[in-house]
Protein backbone atom coordinates (compact mmCIF):
# COMPACT_ATOMS: atom_id res chain seq x y z
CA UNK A 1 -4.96 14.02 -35.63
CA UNK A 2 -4.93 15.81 -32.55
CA UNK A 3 -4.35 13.34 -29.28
CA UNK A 4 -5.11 13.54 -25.40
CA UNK A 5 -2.43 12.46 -23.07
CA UNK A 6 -4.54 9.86 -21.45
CA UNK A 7 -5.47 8.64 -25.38
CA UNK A 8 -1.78 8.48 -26.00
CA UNK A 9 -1.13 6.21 -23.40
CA UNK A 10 -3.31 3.84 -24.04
CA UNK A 11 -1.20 2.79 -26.96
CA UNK A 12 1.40 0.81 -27.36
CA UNK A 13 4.54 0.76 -29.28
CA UNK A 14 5.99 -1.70 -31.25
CA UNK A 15 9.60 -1.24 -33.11
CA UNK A 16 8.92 -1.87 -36.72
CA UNK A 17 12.71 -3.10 -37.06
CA UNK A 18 13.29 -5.82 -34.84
CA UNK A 19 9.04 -5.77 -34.02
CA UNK A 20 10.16 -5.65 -30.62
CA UNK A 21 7.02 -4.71 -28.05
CA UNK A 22 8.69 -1.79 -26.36
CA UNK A 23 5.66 -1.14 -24.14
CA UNK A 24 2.82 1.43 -23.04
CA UNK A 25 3.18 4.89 -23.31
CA UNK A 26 4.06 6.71 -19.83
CA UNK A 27 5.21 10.02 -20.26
CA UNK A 28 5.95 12.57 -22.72
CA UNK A 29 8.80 15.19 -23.00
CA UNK A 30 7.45 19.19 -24.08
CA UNK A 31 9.68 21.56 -25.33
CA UNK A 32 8.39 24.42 -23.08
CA UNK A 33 9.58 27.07 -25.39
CA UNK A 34 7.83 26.35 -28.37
CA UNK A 35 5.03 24.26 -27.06
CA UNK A 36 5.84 20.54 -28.93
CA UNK A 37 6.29 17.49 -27.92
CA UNK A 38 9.92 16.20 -28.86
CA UNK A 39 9.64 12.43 -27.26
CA UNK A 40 7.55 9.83 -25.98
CA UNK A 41 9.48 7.89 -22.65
CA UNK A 42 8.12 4.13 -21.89
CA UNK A 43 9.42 3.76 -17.98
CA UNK A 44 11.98 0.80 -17.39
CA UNK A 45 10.22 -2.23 -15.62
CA UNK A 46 10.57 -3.49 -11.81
CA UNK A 47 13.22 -5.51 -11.31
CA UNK A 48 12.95 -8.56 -8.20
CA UNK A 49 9.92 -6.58 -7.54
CA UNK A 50 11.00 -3.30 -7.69
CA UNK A 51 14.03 -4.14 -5.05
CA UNK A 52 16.61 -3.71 -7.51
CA UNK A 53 15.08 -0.38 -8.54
CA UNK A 54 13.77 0.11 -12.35
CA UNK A 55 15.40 -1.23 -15.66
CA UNK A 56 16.34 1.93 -18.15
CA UNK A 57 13.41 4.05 -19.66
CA UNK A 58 13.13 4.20 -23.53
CA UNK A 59 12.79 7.69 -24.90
CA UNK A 60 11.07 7.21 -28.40
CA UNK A 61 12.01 10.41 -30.40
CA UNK A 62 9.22 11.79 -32.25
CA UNK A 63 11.27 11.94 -35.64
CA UNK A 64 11.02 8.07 -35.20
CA UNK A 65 7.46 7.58 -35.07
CA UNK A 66 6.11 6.38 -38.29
CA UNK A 67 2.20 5.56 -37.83
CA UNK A 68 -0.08 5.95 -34.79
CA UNK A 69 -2.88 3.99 -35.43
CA UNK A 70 -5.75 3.23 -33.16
CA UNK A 71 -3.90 0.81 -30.77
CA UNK A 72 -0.16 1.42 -31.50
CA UNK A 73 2.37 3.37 -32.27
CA UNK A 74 4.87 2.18 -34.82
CA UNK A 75 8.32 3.28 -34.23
CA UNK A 76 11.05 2.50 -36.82
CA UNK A 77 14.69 3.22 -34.63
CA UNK A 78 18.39 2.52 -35.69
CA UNK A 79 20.48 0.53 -33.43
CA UNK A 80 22.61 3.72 -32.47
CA UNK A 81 19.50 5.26 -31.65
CA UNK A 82 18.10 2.57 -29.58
CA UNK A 83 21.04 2.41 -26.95
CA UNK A 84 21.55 6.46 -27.07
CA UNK A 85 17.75 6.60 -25.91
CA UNK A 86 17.97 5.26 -22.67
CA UNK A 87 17.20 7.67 -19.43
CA UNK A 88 19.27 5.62 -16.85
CA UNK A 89 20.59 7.49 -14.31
CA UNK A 90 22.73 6.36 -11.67
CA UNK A 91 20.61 5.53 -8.71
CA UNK A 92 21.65 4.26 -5.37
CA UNK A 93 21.06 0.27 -5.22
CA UNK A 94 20.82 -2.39 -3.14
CA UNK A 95 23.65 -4.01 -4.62
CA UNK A 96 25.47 -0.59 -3.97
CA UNK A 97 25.10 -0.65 -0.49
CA UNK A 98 25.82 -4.35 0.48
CA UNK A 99 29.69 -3.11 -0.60
């Protein structure tokens, strides 16, 4: 099944584990040497309306994906996985600069 970027994010994902609703598909991660696509990354949500800056993305690995249907993706992750998989980086925050 060959997929668009702008069909891919239309789906969402759903952790077949703990059936947690993880989100919407935002961005995907290309290995520019050999041309695939090695994760999916669901962007962190606003926090006090984006004030507090963004929580942590979730970078799905594409060994984890188990079915893409035609509204989600099911993901099955381990717990190790799951915490290892987040993109935060640390930003400068409000918080941060009240000290």
């Amino acid at each position: 099944m060959l997929l668009g970027f702008d069909e891919i994010c239309r789906k969402e994902v759903i952790d077949m584990v703990s059936g947690e609703r993880l989100g919407f598909i935002d961005d995907i991660e290309i290995d520019t040497e050999n041309g695939s696509v090695e994760s999916l990354i669901i962007y962190g949500g606003a926090r006090l309306f984006g004030l507090l800056g963004r929580a942590a993305d979730t970078v799905i690995s594409c060994a984890d994906i188990r079915v893409i249907g035609d509204e989600v993706v099911l993901v099955e992750r381990t717990e190790s996985s799951a915490k290892s998989n987040s993109t935060k980086r640390s930003r400068n925050r409000v918080l941060s600069l009240l000290k």
